[in-house]
N, C-alpha and C. Protein backbone atom coordinates (compact mmCIF):
# COMPACT_ATOMS: atom_id res chain seq x y z
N UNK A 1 64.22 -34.62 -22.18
CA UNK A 1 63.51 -33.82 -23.13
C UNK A 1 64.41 -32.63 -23.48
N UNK A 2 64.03 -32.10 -24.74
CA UNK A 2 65.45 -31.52 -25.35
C UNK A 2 64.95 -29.90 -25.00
N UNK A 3 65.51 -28.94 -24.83
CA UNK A 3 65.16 -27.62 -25.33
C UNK A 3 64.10 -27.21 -26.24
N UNK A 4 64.42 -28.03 -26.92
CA UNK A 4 63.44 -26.98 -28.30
C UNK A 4 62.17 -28.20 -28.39
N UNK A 5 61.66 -29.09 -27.46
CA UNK A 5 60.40 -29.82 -27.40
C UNK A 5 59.86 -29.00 -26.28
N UNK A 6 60.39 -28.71 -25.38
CA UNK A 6 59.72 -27.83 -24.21
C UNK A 6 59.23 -26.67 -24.73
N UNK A 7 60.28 -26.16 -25.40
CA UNK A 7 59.56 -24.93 -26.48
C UNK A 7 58.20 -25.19 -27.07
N UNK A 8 57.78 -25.86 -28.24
CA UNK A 8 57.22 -26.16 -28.78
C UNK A 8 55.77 -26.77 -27.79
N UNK A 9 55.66 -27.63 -27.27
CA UNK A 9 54.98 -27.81 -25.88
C UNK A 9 54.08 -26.33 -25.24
N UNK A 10 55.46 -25.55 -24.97
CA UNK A 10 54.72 -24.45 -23.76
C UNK A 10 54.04 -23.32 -25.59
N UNK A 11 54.34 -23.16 -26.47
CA UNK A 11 54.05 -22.64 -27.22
C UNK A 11 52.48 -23.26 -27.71
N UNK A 12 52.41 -24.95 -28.04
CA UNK A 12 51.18 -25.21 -28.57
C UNK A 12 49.89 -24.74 -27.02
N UNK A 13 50.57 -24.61 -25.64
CA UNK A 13 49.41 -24.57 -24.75
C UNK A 13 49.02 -23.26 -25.09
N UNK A 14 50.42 -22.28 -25.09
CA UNK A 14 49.61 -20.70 -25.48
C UNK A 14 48.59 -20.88 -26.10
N UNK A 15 49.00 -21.75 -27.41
CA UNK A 15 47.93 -21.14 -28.63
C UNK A 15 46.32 -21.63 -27.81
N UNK A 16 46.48 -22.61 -27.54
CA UNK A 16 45.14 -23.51 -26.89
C UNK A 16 44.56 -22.49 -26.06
N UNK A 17 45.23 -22.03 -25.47
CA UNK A 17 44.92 -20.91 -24.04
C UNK A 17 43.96 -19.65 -24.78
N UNK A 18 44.72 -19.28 -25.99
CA UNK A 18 44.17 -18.33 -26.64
C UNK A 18 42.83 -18.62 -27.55
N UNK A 19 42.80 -19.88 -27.92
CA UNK A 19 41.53 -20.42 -29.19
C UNK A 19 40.52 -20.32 -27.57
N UNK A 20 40.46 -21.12 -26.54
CA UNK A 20 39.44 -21.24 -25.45
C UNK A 20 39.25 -19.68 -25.05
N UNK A 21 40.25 -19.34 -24.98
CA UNK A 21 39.80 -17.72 -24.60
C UNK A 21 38.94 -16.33 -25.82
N UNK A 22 38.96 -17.24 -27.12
CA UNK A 22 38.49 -16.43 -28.02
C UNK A 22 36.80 -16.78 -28.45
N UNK A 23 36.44 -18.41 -27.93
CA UNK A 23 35.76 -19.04 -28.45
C UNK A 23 34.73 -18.91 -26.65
N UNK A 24 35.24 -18.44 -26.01
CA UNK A 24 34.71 -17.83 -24.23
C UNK A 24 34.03 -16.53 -24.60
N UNK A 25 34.91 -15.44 -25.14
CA UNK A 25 34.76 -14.06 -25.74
C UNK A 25 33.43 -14.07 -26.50
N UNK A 26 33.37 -15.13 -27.91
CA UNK A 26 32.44 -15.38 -28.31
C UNK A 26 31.30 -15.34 -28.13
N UNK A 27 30.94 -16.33 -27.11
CA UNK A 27 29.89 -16.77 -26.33
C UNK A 27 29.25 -15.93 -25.31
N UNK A 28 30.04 -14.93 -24.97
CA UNK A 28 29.71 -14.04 -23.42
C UNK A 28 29.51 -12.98 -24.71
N UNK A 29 29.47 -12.44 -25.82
CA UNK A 29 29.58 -11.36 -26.61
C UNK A 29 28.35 -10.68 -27.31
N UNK A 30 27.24 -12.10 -27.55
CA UNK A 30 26.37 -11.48 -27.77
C UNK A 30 25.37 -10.78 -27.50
N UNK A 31 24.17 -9.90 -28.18
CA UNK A 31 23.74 -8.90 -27.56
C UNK A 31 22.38 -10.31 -27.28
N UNK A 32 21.71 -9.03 -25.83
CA UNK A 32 20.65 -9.78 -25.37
C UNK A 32 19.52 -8.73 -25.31
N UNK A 33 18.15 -8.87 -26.27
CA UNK A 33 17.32 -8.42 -26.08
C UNK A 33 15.96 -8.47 -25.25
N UNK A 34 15.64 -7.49 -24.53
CA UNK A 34 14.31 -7.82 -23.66
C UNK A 34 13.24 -7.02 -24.20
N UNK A 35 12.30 -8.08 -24.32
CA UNK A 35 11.08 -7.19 -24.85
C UNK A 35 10.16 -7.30 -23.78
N UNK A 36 9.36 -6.03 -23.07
CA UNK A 36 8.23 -6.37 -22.55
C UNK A 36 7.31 -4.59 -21.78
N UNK A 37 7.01 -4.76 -21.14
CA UNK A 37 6.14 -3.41 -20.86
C UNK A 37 6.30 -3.70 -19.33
N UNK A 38 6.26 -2.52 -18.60
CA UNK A 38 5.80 -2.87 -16.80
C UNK A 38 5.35 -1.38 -16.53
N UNK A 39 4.59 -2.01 -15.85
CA UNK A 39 3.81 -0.94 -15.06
C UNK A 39 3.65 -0.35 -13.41
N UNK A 40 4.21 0.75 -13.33
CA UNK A 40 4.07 0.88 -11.62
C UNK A 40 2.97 1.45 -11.14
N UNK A 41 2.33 1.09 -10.37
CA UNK A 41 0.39 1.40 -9.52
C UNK A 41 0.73 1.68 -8.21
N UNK A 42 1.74 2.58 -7.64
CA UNK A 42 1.76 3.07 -6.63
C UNK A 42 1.87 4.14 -6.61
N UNK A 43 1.22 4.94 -5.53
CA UNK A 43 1.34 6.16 -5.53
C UNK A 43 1.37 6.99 -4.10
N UNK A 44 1.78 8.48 -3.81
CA UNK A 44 2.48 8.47 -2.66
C UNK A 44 1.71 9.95 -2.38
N UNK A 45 1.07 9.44 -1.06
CA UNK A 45 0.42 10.69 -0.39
C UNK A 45 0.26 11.05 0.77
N UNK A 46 1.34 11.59 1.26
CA UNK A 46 1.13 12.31 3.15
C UNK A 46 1.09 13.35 3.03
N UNK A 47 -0.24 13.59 4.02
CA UNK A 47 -0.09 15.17 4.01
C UNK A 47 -1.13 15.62 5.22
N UNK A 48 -1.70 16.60 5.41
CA UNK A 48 -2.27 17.06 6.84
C UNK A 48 -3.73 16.63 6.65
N UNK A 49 -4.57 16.36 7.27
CA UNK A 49 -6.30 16.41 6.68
C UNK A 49 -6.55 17.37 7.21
N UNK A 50 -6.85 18.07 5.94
CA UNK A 50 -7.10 19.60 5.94
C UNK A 50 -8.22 20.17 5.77
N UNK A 51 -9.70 18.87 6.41
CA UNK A 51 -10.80 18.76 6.44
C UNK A 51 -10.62 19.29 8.13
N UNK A 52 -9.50 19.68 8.89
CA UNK A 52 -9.68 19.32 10.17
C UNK A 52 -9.63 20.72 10.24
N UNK A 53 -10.42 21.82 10.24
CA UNK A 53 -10.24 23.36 10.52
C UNK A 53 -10.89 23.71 12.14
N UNK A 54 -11.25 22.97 12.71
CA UNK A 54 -11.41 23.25 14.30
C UNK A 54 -11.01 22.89 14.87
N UNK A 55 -10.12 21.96 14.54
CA UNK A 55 -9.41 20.98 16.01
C UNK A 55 -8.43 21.61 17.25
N UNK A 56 -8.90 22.45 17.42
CA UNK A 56 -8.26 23.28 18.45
C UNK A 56 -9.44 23.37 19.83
N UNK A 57 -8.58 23.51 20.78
CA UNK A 57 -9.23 24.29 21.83
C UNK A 57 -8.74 25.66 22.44
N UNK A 58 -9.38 26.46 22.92
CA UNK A 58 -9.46 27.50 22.96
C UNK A 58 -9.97 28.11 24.31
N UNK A 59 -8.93 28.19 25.38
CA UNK A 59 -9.02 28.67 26.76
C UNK A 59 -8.87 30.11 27.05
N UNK A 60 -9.61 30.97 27.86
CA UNK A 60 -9.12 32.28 28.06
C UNK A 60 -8.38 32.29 29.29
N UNK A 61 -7.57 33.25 29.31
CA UNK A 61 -6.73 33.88 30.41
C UNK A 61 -6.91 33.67 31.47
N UNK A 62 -8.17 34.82 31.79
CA UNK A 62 -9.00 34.97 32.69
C UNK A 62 -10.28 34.24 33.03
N UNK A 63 -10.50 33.88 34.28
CA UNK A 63 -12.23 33.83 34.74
C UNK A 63 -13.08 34.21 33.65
N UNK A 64 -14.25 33.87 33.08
CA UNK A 64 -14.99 35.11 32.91
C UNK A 64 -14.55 35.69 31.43
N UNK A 65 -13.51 35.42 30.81
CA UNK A 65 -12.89 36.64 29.63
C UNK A 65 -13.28 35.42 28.61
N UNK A 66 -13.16 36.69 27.55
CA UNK A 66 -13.68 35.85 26.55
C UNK A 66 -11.94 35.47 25.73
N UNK A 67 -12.59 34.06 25.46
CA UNK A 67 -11.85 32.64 24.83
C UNK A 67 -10.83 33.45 22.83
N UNK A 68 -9.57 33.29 22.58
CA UNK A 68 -8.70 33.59 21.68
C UNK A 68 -9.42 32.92 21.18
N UNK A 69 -9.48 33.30 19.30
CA UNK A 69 -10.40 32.93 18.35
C UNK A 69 -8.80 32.18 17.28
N UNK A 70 -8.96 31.57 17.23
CA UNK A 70 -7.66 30.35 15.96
C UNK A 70 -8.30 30.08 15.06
N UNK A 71 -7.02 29.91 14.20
CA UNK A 71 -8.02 29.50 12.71
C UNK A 71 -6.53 28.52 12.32
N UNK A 72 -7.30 27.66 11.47
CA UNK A 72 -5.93 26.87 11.15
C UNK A 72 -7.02 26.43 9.57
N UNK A 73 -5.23 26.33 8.80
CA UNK A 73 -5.41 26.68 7.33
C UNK A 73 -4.33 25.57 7.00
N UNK A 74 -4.80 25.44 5.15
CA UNK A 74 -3.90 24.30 5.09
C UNK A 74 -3.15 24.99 3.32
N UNK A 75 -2.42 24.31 2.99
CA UNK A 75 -1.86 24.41 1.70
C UNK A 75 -0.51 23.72 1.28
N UNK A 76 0.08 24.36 0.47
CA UNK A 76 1.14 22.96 -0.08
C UNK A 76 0.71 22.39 -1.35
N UNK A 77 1.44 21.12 -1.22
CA UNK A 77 1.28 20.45 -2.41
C UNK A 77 -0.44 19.74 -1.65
N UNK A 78 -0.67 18.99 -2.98
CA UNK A 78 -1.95 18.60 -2.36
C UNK A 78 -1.86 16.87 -3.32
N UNK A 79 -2.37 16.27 -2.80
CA UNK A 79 -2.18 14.39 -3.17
C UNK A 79 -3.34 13.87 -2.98
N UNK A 80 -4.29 13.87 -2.65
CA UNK A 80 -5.81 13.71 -2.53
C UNK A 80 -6.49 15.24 -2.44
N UNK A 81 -8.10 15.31 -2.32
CA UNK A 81 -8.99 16.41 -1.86
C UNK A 81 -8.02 17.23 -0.75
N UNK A 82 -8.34 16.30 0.28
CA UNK A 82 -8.34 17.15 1.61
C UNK A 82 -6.28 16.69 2.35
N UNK A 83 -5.82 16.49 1.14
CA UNK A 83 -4.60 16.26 2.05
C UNK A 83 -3.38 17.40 1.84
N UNK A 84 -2.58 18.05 2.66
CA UNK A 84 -2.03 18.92 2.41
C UNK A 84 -0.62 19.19 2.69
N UNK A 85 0.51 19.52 2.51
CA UNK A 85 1.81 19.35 3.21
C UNK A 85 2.06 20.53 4.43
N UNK A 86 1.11 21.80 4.31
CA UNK A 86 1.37 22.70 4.51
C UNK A 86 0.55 22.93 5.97
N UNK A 87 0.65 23.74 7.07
CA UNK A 87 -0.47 24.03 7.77
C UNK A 87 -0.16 24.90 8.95
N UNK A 88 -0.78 26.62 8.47
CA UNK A 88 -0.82 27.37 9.22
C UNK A 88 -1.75 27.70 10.58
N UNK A 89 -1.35 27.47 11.51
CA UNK A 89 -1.84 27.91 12.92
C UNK A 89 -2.00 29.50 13.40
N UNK A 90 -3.26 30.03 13.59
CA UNK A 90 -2.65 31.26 13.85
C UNK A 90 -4.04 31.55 15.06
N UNK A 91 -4.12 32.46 15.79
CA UNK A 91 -4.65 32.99 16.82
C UNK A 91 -4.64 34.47 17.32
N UNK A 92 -5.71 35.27 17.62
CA UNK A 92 -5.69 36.30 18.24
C UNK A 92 -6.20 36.05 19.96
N UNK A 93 -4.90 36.35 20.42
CA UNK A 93 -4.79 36.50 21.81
C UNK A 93 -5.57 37.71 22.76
N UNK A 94 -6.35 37.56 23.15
CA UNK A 94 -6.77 39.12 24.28
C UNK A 94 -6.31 39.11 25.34
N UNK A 95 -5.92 38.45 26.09
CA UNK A 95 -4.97 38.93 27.64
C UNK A 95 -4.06 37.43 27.78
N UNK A 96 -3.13 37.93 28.66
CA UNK A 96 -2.27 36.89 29.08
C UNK A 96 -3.02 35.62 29.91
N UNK A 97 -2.18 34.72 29.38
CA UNK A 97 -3.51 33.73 29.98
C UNK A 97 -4.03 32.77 29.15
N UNK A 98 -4.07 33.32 27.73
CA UNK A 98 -5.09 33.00 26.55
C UNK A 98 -3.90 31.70 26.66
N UNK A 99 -4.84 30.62 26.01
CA UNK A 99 -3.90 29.39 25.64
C UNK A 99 -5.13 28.96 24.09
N UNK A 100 -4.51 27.94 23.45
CA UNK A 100 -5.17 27.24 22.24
C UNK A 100 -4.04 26.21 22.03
N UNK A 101 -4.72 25.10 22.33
CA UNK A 101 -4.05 23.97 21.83
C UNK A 101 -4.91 22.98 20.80
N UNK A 102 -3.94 22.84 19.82
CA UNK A 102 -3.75 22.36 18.06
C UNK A 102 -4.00 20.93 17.98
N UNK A 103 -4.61 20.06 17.26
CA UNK A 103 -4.55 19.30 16.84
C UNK A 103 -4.49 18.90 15.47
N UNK A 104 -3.57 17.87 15.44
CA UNK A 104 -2.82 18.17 13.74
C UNK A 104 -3.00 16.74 13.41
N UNK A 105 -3.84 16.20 12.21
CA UNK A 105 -4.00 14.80 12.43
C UNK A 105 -3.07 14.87 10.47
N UNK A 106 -2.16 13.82 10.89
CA UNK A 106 -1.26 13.27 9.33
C UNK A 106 -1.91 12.23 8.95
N UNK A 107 -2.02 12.13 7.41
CA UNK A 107 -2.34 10.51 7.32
C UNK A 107 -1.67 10.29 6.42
N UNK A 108 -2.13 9.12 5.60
CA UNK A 108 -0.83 8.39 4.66
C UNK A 108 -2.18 7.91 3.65
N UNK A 109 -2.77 8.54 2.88
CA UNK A 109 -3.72 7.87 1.58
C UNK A 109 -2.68 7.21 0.53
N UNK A 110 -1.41 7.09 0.50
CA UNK A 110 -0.88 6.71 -0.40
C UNK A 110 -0.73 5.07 -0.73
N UNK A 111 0.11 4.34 -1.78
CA UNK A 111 -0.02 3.10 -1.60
C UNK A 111 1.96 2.44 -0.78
N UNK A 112 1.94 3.58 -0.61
CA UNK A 112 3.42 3.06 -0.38
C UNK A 112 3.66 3.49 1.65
N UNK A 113 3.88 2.19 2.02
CA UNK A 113 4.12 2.45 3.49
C UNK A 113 5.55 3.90 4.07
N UNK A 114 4.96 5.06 4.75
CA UNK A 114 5.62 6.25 4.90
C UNK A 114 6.13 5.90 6.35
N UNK A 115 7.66 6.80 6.53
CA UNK A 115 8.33 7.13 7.51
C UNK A 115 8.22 8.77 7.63
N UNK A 116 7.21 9.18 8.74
CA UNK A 116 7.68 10.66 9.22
C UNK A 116 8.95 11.06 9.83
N UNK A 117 9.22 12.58 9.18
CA UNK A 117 10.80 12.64 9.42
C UNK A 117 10.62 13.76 10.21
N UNK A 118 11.86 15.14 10.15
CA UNK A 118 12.00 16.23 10.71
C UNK A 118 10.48 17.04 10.25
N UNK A 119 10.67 18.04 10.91
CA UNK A 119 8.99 18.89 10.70
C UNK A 119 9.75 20.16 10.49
N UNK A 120 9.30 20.99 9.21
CA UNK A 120 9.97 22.55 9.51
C UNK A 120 8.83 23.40 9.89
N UNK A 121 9.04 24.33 10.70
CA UNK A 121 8.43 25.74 11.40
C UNK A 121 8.68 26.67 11.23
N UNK A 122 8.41 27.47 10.23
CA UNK A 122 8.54 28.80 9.62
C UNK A 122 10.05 28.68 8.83
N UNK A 123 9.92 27.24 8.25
CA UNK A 123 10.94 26.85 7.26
C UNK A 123 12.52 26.71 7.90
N UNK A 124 12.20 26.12 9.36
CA UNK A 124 13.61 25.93 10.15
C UNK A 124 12.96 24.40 10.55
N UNK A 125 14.01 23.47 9.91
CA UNK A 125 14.42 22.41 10.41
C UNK A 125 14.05 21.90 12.02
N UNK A 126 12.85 20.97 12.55
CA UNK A 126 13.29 20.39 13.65
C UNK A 126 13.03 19.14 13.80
N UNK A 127 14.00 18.38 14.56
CA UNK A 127 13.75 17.02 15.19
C UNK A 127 13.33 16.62 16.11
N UNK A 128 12.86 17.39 17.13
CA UNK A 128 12.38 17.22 18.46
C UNK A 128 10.90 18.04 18.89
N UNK A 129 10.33 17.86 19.83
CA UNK A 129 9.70 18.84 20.67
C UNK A 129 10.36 20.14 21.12
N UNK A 130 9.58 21.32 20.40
CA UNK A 130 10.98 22.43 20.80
C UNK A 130 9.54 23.62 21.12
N UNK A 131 10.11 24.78 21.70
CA UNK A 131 9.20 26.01 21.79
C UNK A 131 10.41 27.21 21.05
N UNK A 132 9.03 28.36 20.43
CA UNK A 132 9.47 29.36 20.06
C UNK A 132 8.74 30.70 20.00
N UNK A 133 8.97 31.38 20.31
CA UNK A 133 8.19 32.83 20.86
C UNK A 133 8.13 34.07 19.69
N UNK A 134 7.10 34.43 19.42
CA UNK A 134 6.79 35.44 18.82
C UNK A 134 6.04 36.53 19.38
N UNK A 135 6.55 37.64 19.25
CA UNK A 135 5.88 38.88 20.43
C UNK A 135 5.85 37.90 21.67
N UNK A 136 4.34 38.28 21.93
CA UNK A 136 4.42 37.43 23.29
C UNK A 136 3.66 35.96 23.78
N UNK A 137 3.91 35.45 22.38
CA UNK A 137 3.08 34.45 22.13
C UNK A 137 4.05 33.13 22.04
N UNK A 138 4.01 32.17 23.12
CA UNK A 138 4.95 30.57 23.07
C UNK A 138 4.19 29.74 22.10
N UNK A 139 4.66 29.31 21.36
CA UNK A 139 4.08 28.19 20.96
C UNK A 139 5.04 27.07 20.79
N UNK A 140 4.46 26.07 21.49
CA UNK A 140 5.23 24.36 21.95
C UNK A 140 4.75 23.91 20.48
N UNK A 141 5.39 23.14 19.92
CA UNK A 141 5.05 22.46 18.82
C UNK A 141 5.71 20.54 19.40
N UNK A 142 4.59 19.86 19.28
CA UNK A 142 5.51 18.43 19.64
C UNK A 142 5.51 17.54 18.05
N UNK A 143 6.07 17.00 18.41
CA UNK A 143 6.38 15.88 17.23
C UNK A 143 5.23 14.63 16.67
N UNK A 144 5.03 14.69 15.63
CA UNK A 144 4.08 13.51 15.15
C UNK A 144 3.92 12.43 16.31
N UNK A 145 2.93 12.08 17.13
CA UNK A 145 2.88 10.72 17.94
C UNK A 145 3.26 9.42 17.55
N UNK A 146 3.56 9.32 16.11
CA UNK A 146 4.22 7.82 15.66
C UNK A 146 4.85 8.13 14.50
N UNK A 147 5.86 7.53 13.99
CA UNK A 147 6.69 8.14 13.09
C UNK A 147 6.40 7.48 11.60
N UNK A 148 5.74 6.36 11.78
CA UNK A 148 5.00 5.08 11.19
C UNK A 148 4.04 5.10 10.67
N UNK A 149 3.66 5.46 9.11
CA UNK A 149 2.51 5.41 8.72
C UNK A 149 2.13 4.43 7.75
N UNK A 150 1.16 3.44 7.89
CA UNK A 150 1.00 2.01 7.04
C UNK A 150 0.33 2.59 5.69
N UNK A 151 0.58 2.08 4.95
CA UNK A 151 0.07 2.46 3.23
C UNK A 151 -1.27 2.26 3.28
N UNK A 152 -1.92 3.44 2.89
CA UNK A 152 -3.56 3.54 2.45
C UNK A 152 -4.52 4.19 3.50
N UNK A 153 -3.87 3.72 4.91
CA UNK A 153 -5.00 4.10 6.30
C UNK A 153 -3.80 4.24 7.55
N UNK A 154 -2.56 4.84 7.41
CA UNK A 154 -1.68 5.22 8.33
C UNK A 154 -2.34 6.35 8.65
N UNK A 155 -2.54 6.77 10.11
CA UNK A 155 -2.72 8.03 10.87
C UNK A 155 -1.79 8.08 12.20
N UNK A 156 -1.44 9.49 12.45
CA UNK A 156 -0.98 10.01 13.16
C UNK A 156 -1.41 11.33 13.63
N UNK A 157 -1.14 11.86 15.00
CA UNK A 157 -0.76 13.50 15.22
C UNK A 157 -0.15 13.95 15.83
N UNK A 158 -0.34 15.20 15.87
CA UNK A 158 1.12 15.79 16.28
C UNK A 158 0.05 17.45 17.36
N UNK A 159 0.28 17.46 18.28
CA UNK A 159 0.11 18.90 18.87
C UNK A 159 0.72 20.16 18.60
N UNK A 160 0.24 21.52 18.69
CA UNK A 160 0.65 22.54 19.19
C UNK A 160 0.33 23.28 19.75
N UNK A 161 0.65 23.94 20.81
CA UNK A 161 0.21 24.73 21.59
C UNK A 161 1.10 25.77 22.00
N UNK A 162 0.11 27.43 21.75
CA UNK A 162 0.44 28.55 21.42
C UNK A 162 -0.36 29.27 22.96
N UNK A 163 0.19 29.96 23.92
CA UNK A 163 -0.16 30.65 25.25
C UNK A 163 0.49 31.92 25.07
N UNK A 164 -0.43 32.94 25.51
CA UNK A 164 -0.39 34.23 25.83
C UNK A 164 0.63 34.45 26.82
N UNK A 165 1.71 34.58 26.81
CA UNK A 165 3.20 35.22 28.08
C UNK A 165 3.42 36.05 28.86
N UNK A 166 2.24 37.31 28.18
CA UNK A 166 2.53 38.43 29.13
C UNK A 166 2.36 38.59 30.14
N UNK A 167 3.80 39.03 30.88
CA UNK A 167 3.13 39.21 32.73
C UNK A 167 2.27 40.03 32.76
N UNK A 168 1.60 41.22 32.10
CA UNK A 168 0.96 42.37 32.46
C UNK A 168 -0.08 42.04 33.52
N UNK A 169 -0.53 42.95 34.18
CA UNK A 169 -1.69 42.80 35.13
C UNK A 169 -3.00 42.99 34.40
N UNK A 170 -3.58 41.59 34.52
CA UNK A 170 -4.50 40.81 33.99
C UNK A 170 -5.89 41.92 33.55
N UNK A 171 -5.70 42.26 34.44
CA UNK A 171 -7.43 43.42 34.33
C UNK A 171 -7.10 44.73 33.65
N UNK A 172 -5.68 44.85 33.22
CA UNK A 172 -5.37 46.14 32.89
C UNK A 172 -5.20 46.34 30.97
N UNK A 173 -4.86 45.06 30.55
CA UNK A 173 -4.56 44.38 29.83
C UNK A 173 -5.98 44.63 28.48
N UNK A 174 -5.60 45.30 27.51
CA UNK A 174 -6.36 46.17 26.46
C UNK A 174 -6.01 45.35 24.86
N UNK A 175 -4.77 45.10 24.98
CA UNK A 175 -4.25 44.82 23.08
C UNK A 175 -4.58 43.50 23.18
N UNK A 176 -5.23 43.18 21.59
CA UNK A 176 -5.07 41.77 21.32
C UNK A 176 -3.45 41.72 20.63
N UNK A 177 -3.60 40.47 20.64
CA UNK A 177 -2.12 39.85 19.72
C UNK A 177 -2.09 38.91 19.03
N UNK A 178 -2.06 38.97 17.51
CA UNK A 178 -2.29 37.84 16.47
C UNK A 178 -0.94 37.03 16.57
N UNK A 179 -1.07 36.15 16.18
CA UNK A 179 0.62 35.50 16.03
C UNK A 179 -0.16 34.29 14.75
N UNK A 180 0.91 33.36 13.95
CA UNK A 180 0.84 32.41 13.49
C UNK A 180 1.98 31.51 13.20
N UNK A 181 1.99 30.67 13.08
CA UNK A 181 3.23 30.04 12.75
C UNK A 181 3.15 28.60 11.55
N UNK A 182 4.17 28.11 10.79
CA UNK A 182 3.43 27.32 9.59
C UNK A 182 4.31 25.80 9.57
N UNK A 183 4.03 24.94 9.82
CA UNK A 183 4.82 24.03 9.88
C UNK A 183 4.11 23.03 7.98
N UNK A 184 5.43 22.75 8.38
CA UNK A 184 5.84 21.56 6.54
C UNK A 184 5.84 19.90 7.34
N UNK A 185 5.56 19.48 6.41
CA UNK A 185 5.92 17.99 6.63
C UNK A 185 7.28 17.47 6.01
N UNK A 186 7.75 16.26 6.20
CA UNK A 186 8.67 15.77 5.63
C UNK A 186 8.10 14.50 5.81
N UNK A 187 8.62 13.44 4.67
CA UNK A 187 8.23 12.05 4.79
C UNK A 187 8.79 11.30 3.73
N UNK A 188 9.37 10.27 4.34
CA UNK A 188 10.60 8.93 2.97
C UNK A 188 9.27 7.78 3.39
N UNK A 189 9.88 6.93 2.13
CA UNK A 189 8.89 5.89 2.04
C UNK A 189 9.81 4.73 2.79
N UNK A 190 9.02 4.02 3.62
CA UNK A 190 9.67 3.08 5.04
C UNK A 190 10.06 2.07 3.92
């Protein structure tokens, strides 16, 4: 075979190479229209039940002394009636001794299955069971009891508990002491 047939040869495949590659172009080129409507029916709601304004108990110090008075409050965003992101704990203490422990019930009215995450406390970040002291007031805060909330009827809770510190001598002991503290929720959809 001569030179100039090999030529001619590798030249007619170019062209071939190029008509399949233009007539490929073609075909992959046109536009594609979708017509249609969709609709999303889910909707997303964790937050505190903020129907729960007594769930505390309320121990005194002393024998005999009368019992710290708590009030717990809710606010935030709000996603149903009674659901809330927000929820302040607060208590007046009369002698060392005083204890009140919190009950904090979360739920999940939403339609989308929730993961509880970090919890903030006076807008500081935590991941764990931690304590923190104000005047002379501890309050333990623990972590949601399940982190898992199923779409529509997920519940959970979470404790806190706030005790009077002062060593003072018990019978001598005159000032009350308010304290409060406000924890946030956090929550991704599982």
């Amino acid at each position: 075979m001569e030179k100039h047939d090999t030529k001619n040869i590798l030249i007619g495949g170019l062209l071939a190479i190029v008509l399949v590659m233009s007539v490929a172009f073609a075909a992959f080129s046109t536009q594609l229209t979708i017509n249609g409507t969709s609709t999303i029916n889910s909707n997303w709601c964790v937050g505190f039940d903020s129907s729960q304004t007594t769930a505390y108990t309320a121990t005194a110090g002393i024998t005999g002394g009368t019992k710290p008075t708590a009030t717990m409050t809710y606010g935030g965003s709000t996603c149903q009636t009674s659901y809330k992101t927000t929820a302040t704990l607060g208590a007046t203490f009369l002698q060392p001794g005083d204890k009140v422990v919190y009950t904090l019930t979360i739920a999940n009215k939403g339609s989308l299955a929730a993961t509880l995450g970090s919890v903030k406390v006076d807008n500081v970040t935590k991941t764990s069971t931690f304590t923190t002291t104000k005047g002379n007031i501890k309050f333990t805060v623990g972590m949601p009891a399940s982190s898992s909330l199923d779409a529509s009827t997920g519940t959970t809770t979470m404790t806190v508990t706030a005790e009077f510190q002062n060593t003072t001598n018990l019978s001598s002991y005159t000032t009350a002491e308010t304290e409060s503290i406000t924890i946030d929720l956090t929550a991704s959809q599982a």
